[in-house]
ModelCIF file with pLDDT and N, C-alpha, C, O atoms, coordinates in Angstrom:
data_MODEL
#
_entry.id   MODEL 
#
_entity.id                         1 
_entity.type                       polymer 
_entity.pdbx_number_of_molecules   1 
#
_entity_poly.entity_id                      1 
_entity_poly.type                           'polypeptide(L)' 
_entity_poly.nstd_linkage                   no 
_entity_poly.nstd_monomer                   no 
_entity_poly.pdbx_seq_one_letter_code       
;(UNK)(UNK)(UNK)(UNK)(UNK)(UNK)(UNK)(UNK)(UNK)(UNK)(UNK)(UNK)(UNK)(UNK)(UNK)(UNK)
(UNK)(UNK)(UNK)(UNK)(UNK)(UNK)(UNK)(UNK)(UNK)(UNK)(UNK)(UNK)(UNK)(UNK)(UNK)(UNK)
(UNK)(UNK)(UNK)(UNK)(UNK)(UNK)(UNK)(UNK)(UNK)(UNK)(UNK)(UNK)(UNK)(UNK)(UNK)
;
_entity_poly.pdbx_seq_one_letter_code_can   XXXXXXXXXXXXXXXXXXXXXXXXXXXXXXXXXXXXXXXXXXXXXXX 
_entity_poly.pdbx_strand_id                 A 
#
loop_
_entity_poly_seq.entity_id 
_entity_poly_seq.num 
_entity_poly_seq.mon_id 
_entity_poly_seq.hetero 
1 1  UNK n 
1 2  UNK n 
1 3  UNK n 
1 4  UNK n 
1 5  UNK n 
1 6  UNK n 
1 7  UNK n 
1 8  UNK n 
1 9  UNK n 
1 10 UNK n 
1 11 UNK n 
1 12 UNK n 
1 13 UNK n 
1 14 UNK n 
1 15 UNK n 
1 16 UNK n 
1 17 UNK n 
1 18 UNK n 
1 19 UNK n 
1 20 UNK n 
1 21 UNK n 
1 22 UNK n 
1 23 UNK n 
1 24 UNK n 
1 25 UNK n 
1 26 UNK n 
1 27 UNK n 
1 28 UNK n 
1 29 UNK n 
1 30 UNK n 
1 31 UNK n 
1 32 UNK n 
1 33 UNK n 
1 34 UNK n 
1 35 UNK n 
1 36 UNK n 
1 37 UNK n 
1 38 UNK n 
1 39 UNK n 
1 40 UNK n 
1 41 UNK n 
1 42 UNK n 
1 43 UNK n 
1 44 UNK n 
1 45 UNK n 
1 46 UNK n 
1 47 UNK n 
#
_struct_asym.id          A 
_struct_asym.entity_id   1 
#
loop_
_ma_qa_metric.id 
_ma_qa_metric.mode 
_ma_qa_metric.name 
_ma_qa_metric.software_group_id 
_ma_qa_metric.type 
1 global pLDDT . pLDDT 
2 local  pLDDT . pLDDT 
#
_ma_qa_metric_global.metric_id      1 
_ma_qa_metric_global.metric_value   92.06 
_ma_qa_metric_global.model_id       1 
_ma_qa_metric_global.ordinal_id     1 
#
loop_
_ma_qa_metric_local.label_asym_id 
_ma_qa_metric_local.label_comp_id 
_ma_qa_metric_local.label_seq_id 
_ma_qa_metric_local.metric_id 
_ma_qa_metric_local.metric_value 
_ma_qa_metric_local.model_id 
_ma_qa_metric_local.ordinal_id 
A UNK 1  2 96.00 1 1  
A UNK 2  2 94.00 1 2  
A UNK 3  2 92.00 1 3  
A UNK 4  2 87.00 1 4  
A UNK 5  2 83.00 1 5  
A UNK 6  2 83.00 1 6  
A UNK 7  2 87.00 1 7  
A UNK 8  2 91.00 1 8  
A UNK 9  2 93.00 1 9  
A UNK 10 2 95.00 1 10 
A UNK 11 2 95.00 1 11 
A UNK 12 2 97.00 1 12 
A UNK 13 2 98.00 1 13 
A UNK 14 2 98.00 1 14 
A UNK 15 2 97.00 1 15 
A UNK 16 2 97.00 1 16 
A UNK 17 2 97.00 1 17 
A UNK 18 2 97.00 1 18 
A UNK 19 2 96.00 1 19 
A UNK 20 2 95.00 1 20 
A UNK 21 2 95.00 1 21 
A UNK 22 2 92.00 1 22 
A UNK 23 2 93.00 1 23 
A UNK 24 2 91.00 1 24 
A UNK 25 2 90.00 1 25 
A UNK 26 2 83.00 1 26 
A UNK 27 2 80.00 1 27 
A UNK 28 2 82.00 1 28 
A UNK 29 2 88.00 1 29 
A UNK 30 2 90.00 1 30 
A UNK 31 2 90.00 1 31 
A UNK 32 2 90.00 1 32 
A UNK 33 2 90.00 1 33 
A UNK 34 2 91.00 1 34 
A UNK 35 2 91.00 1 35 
A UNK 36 2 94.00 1 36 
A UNK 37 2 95.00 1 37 
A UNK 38 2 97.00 1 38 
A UNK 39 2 97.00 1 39 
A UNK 40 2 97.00 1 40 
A UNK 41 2 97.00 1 41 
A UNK 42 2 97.00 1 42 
A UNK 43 2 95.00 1 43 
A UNK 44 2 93.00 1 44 
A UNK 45 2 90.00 1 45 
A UNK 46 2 85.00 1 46 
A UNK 47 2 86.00 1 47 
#
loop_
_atom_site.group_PDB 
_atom_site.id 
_atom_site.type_symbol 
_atom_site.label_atom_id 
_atom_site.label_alt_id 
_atom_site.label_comp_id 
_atom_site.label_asym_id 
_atom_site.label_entity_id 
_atom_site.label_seq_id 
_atom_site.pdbx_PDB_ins_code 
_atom_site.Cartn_x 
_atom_site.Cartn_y 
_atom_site.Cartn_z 
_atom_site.occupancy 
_atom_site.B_iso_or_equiv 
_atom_site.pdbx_formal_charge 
_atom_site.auth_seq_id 
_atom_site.auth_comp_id 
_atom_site.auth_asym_id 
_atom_site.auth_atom_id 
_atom_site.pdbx_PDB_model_num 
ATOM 1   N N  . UNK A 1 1  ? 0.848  -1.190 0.000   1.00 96.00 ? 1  UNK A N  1 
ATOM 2   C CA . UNK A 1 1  ? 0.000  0.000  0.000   1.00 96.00 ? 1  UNK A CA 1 
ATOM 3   C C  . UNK A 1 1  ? 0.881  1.236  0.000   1.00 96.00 ? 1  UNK A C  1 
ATOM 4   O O  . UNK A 1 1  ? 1.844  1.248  0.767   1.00 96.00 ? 1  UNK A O  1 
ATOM 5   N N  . UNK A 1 2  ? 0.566  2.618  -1.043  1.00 94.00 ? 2  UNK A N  1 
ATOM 6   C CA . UNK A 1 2  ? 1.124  3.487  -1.128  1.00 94.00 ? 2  UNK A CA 1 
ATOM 7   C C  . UNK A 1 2  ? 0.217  4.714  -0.701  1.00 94.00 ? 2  UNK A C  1 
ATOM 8   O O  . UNK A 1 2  ? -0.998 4.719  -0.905  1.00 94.00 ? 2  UNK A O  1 
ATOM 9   N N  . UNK A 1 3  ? 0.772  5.559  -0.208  1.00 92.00 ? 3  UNK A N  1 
ATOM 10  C CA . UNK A 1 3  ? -0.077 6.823  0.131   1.00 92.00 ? 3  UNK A CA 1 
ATOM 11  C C  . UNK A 1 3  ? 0.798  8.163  -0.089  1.00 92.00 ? 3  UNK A C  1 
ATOM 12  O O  . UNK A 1 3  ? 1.798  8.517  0.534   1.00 92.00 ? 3  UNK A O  1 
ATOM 13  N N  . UNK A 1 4  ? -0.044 8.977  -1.441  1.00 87.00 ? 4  UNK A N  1 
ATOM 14  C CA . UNK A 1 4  ? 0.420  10.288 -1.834  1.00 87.00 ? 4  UNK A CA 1 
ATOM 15  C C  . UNK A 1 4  ? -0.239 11.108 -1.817  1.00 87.00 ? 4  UNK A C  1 
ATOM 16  O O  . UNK A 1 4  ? -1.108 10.783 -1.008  1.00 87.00 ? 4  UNK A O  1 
ATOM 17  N N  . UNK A 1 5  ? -0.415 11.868 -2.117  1.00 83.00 ? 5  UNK A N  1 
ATOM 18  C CA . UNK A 1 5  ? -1.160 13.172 -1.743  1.00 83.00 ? 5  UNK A CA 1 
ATOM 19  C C  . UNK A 1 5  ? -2.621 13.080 -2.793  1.00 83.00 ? 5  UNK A C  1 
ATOM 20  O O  . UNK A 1 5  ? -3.564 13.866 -2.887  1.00 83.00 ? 5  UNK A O  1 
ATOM 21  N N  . UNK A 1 6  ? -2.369 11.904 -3.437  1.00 83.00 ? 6  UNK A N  1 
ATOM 22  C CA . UNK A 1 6  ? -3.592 12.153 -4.342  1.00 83.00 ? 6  UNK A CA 1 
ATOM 23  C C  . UNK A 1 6  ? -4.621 10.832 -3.291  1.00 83.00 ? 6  UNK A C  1 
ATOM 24  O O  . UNK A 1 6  ? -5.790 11.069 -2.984  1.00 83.00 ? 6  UNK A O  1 
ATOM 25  N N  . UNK A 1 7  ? -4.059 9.795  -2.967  1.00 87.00 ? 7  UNK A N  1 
ATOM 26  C CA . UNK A 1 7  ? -4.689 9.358  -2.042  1.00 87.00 ? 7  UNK A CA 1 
ATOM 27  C C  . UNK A 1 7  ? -3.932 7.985  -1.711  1.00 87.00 ? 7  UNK A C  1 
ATOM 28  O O  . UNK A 1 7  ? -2.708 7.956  -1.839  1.00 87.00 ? 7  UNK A O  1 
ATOM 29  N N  . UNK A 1 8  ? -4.623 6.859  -1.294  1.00 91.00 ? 8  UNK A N  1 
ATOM 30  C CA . UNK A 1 8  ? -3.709 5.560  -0.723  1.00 91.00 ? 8  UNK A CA 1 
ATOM 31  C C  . UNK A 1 8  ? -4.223 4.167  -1.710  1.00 91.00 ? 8  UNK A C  1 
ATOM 32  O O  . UNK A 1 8  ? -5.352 3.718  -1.913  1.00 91.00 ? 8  UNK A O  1 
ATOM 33  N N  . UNK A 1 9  ? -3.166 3.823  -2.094  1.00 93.00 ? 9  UNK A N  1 
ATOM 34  C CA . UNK A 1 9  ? -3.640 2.817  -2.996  1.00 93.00 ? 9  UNK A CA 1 
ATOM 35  C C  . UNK A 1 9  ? -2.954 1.604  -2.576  1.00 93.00 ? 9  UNK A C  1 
ATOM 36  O O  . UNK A 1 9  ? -1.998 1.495  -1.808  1.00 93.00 ? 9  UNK A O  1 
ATOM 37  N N  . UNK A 1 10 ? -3.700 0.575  -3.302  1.00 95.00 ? 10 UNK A N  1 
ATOM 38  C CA . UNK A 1 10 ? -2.891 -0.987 -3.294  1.00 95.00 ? 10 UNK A CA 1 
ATOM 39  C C  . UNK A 1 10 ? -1.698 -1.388 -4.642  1.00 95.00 ? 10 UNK A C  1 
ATOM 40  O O  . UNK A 1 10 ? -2.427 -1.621 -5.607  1.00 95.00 ? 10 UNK A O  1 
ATOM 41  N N  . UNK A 1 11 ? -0.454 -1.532 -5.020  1.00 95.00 ? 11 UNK A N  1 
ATOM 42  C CA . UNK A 1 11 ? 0.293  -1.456 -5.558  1.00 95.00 ? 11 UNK A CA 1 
ATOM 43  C C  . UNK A 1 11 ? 0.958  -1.894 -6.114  1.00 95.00 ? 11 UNK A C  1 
ATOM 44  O O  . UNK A 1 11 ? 1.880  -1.916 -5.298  1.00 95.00 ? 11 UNK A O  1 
ATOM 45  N N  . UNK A 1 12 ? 1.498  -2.528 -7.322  1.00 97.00 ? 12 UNK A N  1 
ATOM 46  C CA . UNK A 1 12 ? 2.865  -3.489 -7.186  1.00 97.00 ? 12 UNK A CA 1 
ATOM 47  C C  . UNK A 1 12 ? 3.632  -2.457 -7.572  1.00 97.00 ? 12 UNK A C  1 
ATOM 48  O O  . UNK A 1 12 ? 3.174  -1.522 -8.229  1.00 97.00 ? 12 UNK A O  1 
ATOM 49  N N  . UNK A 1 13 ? 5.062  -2.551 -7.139  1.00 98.00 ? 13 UNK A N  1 
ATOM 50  C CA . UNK A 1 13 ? 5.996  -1.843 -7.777  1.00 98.00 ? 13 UNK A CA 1 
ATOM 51  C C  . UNK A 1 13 ? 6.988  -2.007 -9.015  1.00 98.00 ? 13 UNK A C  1 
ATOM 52  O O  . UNK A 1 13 ? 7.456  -3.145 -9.029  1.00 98.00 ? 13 UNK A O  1 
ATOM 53  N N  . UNK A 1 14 ? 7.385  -1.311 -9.920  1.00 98.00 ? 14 UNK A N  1 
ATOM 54  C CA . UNK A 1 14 ? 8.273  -2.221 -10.995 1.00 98.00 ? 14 UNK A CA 1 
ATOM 55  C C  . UNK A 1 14 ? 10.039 -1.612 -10.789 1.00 98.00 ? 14 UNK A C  1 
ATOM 56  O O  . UNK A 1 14 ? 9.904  -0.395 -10.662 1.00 98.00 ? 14 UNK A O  1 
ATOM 57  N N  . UNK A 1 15 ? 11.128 -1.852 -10.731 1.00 97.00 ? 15 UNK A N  1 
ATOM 58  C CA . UNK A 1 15 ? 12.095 -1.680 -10.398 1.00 97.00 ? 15 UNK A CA 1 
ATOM 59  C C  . UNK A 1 15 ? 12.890 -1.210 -11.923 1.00 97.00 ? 15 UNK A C  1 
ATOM 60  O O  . UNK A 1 15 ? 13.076 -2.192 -12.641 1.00 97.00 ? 15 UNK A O  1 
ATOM 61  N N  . UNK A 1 16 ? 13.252 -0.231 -12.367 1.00 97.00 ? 16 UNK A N  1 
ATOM 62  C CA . UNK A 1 16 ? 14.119 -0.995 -14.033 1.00 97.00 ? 16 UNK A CA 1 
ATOM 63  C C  . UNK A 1 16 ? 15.057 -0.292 -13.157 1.00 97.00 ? 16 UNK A C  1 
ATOM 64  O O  . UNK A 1 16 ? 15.092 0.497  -12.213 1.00 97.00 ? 16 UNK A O  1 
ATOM 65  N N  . UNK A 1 17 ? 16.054 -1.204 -14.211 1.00 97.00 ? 17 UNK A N  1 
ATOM 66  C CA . UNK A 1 17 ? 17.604 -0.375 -13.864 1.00 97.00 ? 17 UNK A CA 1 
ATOM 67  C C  . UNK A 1 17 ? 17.936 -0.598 -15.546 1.00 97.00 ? 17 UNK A C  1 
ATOM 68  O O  . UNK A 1 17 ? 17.780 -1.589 -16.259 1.00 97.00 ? 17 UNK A O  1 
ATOM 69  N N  . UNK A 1 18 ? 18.595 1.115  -15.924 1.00 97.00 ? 18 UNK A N  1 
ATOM 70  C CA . UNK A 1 18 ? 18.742 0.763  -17.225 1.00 97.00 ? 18 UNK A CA 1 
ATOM 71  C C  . UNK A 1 18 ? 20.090 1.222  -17.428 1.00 97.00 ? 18 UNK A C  1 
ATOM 72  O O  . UNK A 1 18 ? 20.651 2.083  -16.750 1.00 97.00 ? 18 UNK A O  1 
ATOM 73  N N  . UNK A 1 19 ? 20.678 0.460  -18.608 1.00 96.00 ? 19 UNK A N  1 
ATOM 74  C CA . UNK A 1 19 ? 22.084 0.695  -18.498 1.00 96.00 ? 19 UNK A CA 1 
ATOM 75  C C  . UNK A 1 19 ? 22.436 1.820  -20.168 1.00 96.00 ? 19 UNK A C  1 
ATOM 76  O O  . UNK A 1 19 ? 22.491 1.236  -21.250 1.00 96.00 ? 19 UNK A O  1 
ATOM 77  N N  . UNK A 1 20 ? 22.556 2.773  -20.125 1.00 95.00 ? 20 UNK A N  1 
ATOM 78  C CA . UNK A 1 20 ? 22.636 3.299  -20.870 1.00 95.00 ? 20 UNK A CA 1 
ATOM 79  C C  . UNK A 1 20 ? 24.495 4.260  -21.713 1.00 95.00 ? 20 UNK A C  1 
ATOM 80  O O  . UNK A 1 20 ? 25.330 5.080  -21.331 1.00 95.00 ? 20 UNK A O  1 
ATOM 81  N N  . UNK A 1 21 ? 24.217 3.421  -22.954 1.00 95.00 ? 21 UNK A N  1 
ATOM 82  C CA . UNK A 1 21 ? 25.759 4.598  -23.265 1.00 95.00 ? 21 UNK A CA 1 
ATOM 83  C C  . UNK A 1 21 ? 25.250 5.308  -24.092 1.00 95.00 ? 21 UNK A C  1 
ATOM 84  O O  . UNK A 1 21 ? 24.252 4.967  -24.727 1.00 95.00 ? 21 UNK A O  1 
ATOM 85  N N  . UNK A 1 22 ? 25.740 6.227  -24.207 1.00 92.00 ? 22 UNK A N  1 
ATOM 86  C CA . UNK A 1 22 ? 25.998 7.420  -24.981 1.00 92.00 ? 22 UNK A CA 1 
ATOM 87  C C  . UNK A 1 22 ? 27.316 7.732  -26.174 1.00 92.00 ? 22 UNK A C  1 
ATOM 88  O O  . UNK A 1 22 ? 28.538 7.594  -26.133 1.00 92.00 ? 22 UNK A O  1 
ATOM 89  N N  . UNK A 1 23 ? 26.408 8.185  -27.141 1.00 93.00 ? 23 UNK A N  1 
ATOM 90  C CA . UNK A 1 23 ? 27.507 8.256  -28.156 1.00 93.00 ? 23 UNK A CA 1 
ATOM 91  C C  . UNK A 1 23 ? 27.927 9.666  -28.825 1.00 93.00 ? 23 UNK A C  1 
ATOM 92  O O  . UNK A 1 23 ? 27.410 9.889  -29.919 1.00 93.00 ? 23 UNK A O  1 
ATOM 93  N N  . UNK A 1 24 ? 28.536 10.348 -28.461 1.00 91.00 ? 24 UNK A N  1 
ATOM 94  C CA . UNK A 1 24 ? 28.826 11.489 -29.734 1.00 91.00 ? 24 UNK A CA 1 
ATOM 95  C C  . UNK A 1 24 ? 29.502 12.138 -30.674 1.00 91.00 ? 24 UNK A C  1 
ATOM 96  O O  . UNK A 1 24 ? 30.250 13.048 -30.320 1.00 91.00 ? 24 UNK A O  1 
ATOM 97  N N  . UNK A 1 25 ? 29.433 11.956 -31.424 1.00 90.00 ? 25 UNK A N  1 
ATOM 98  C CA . UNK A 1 25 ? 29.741 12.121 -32.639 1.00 90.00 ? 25 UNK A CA 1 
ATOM 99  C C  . UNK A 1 25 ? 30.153 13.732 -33.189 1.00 90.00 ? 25 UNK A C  1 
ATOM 100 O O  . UNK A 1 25 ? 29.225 14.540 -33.229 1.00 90.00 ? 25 UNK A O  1 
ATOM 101 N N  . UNK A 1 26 ? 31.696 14.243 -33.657 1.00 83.00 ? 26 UNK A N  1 
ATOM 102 C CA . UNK A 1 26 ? 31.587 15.647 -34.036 1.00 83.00 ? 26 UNK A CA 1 
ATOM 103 C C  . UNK A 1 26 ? 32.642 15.428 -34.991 1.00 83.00 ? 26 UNK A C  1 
ATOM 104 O O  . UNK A 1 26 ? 33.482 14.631 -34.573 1.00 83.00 ? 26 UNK A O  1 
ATOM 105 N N  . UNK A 1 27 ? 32.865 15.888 -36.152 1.00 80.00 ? 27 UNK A N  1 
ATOM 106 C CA . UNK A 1 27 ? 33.508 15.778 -37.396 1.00 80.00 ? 27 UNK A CA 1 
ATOM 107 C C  . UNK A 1 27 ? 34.193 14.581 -37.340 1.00 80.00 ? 27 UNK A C  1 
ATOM 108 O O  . UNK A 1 27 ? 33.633 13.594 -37.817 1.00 80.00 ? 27 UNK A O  1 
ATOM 109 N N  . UNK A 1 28 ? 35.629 14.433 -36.703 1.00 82.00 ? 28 UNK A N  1 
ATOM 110 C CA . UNK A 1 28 ? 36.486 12.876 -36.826 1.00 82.00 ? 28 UNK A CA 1 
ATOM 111 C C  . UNK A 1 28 ? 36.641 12.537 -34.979 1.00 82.00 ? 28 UNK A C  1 
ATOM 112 O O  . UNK A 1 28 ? 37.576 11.964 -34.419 1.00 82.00 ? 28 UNK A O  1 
ATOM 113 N N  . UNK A 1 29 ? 35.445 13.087 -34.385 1.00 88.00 ? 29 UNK A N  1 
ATOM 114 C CA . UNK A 1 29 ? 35.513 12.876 -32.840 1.00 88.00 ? 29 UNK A CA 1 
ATOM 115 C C  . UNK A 1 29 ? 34.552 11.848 -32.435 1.00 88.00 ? 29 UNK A C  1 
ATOM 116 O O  . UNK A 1 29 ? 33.686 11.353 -33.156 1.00 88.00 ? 29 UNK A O  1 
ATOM 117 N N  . UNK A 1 30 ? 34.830 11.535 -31.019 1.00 90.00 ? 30 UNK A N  1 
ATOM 118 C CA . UNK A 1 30 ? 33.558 10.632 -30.720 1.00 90.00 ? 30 UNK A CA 1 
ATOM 119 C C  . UNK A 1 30 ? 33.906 10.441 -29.171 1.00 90.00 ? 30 UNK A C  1 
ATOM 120 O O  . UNK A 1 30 ? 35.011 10.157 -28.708 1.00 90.00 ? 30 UNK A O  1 
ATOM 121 N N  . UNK A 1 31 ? 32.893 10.627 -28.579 1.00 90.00 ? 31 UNK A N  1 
ATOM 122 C CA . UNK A 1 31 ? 33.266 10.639 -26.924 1.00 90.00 ? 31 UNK A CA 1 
ATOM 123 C C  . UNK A 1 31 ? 31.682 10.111 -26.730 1.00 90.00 ? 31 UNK A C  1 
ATOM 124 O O  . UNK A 1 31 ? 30.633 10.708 -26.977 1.00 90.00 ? 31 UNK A O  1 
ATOM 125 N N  . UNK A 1 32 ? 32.012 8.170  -25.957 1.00 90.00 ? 32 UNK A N  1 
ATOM 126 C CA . UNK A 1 32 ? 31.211 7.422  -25.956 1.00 90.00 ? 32 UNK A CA 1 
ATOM 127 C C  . UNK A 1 32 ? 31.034 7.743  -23.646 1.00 90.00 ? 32 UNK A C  1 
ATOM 128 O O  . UNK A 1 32 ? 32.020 7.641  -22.917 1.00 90.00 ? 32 UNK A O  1 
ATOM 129 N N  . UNK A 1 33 ? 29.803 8.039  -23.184 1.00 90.00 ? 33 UNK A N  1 
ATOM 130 C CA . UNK A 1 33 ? 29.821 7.775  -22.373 1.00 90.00 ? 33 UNK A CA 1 
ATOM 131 C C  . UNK A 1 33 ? 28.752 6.281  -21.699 1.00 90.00 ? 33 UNK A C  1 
ATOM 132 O O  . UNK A 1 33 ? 27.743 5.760  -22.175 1.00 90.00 ? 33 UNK A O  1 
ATOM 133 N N  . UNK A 1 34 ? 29.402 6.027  -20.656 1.00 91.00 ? 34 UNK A N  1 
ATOM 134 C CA . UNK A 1 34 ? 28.115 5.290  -19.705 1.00 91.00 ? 34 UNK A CA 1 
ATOM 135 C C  . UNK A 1 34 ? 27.913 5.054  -18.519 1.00 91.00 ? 34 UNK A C  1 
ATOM 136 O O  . UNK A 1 34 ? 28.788 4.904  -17.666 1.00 91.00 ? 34 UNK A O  1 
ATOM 137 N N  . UNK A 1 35 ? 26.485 4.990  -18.324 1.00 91.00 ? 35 UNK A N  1 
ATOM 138 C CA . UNK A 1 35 ? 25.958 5.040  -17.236 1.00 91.00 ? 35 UNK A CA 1 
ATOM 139 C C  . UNK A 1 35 ? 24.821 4.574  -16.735 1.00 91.00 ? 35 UNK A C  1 
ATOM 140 O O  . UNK A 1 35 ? 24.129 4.158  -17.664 1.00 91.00 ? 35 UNK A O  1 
ATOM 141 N N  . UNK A 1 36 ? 24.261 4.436  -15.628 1.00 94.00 ? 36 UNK A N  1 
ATOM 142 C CA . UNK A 1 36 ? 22.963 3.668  -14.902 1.00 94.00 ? 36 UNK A CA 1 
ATOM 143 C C  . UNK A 1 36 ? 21.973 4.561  -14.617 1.00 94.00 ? 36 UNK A C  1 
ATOM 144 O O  . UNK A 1 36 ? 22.323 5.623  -14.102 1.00 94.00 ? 36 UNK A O  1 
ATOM 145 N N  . UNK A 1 37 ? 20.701 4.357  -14.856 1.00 95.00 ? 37 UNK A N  1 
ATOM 146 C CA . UNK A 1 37 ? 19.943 5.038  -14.214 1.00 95.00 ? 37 UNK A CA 1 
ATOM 147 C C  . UNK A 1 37 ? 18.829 3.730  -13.685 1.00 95.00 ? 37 UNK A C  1 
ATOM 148 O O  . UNK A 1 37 ? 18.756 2.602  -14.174 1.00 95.00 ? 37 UNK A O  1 
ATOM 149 N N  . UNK A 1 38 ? 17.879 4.398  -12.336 1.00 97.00 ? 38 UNK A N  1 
ATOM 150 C CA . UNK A 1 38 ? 16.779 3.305  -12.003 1.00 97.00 ? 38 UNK A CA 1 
ATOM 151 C C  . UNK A 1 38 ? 15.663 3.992  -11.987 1.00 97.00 ? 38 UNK A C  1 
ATOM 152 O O  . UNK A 1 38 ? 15.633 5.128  -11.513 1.00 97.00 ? 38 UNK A O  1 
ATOM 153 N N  . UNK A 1 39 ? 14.655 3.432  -12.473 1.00 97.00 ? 39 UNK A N  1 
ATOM 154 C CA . UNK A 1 39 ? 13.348 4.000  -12.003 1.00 97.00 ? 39 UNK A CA 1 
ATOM 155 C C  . UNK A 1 39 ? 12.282 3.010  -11.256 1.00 97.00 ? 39 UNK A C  1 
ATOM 156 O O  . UNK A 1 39 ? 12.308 1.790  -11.419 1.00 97.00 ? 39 UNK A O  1 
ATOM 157 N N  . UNK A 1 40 ? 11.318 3.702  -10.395 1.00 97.00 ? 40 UNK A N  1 
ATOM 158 C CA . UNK A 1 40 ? 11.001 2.924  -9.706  1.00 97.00 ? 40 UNK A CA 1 
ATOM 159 C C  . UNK A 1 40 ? 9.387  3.291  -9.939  1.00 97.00 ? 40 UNK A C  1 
ATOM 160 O O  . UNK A 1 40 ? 9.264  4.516  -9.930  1.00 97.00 ? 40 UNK A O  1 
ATOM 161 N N  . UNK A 1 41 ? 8.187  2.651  -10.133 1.00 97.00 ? 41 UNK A N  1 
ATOM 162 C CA . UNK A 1 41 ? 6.902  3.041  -10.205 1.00 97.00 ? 41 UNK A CA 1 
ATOM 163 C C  . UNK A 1 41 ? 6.323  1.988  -9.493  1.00 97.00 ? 41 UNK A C  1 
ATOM 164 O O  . UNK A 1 41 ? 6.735  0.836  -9.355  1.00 97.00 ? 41 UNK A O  1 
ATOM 165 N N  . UNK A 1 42 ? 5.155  2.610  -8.991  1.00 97.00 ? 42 UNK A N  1 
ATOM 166 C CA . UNK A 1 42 ? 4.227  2.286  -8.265  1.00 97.00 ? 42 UNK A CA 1 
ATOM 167 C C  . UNK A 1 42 ? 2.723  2.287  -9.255  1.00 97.00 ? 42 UNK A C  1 
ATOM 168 O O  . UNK A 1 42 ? 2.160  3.249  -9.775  1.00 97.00 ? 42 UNK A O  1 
ATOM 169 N N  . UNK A 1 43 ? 2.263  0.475  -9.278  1.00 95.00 ? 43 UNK A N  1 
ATOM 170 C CA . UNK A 1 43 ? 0.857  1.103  -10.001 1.00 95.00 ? 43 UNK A CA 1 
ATOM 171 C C  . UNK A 1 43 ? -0.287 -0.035 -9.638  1.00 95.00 ? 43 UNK A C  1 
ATOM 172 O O  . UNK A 1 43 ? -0.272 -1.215 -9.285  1.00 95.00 ? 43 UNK A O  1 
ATOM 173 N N  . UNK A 1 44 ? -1.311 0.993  -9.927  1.00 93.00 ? 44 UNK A N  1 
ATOM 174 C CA . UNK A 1 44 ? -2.442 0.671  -9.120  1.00 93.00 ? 44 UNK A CA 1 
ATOM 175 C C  . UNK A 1 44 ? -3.225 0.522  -9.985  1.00 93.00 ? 44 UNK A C  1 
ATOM 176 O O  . UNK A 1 44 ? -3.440 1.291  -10.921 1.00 93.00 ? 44 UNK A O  1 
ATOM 177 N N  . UNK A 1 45 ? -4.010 -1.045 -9.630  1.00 90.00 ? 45 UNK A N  1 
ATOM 178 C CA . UNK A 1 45 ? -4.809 -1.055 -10.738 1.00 90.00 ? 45 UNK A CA 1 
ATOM 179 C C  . UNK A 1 45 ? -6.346 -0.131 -10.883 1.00 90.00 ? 45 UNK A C  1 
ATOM 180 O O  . UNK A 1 45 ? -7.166 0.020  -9.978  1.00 90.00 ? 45 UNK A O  1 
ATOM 181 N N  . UNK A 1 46 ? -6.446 0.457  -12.408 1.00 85.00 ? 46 UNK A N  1 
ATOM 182 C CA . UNK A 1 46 ? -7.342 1.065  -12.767 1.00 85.00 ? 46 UNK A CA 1 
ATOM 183 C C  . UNK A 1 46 ? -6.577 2.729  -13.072 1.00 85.00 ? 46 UNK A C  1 
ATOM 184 O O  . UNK A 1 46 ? -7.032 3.392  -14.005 1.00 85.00 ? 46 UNK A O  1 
ATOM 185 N N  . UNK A 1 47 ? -5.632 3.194  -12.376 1.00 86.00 ? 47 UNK A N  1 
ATOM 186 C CA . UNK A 1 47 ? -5.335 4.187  -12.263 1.00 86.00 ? 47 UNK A CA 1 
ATOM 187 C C  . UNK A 1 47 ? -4.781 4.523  -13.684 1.00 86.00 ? 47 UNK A C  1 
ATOM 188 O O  . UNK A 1 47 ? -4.332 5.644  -13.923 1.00 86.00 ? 47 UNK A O  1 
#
C-alpha cells in the first residue's frame, strides 16, 4: 500500500535499472559515455 497526496492505494511496484551509453559524434571525434539510471513506479490497478 502506497499513500500520496492524491490518495492511498494498493500497488505493485516495478524496479528498471537501465544501463545506458551514450555516443557522440563531431567531425572525426567521438566521446562514448556510460551510465545507470533506475526507475522505480508504483501502479495501481485502474489508475
Amino acid at each position: 500500500t502506497i499513500t500520496t497526496p492524491y490518495g492511498t492505494f494498493d500497488a505493485l511496484r516495478q524496479r528498471s535499472d537501465i544501463n545506458i551509453i551514450d555516443t557522440f559524434s563531431y567531425d572525426i571525434f567521438t566521446f562514448p559515455f556510460t551510465y545507470i539510471t533506475h526507475e522505480y513506479r508504483w501502479l495501481a490497478p485502474g489508475e
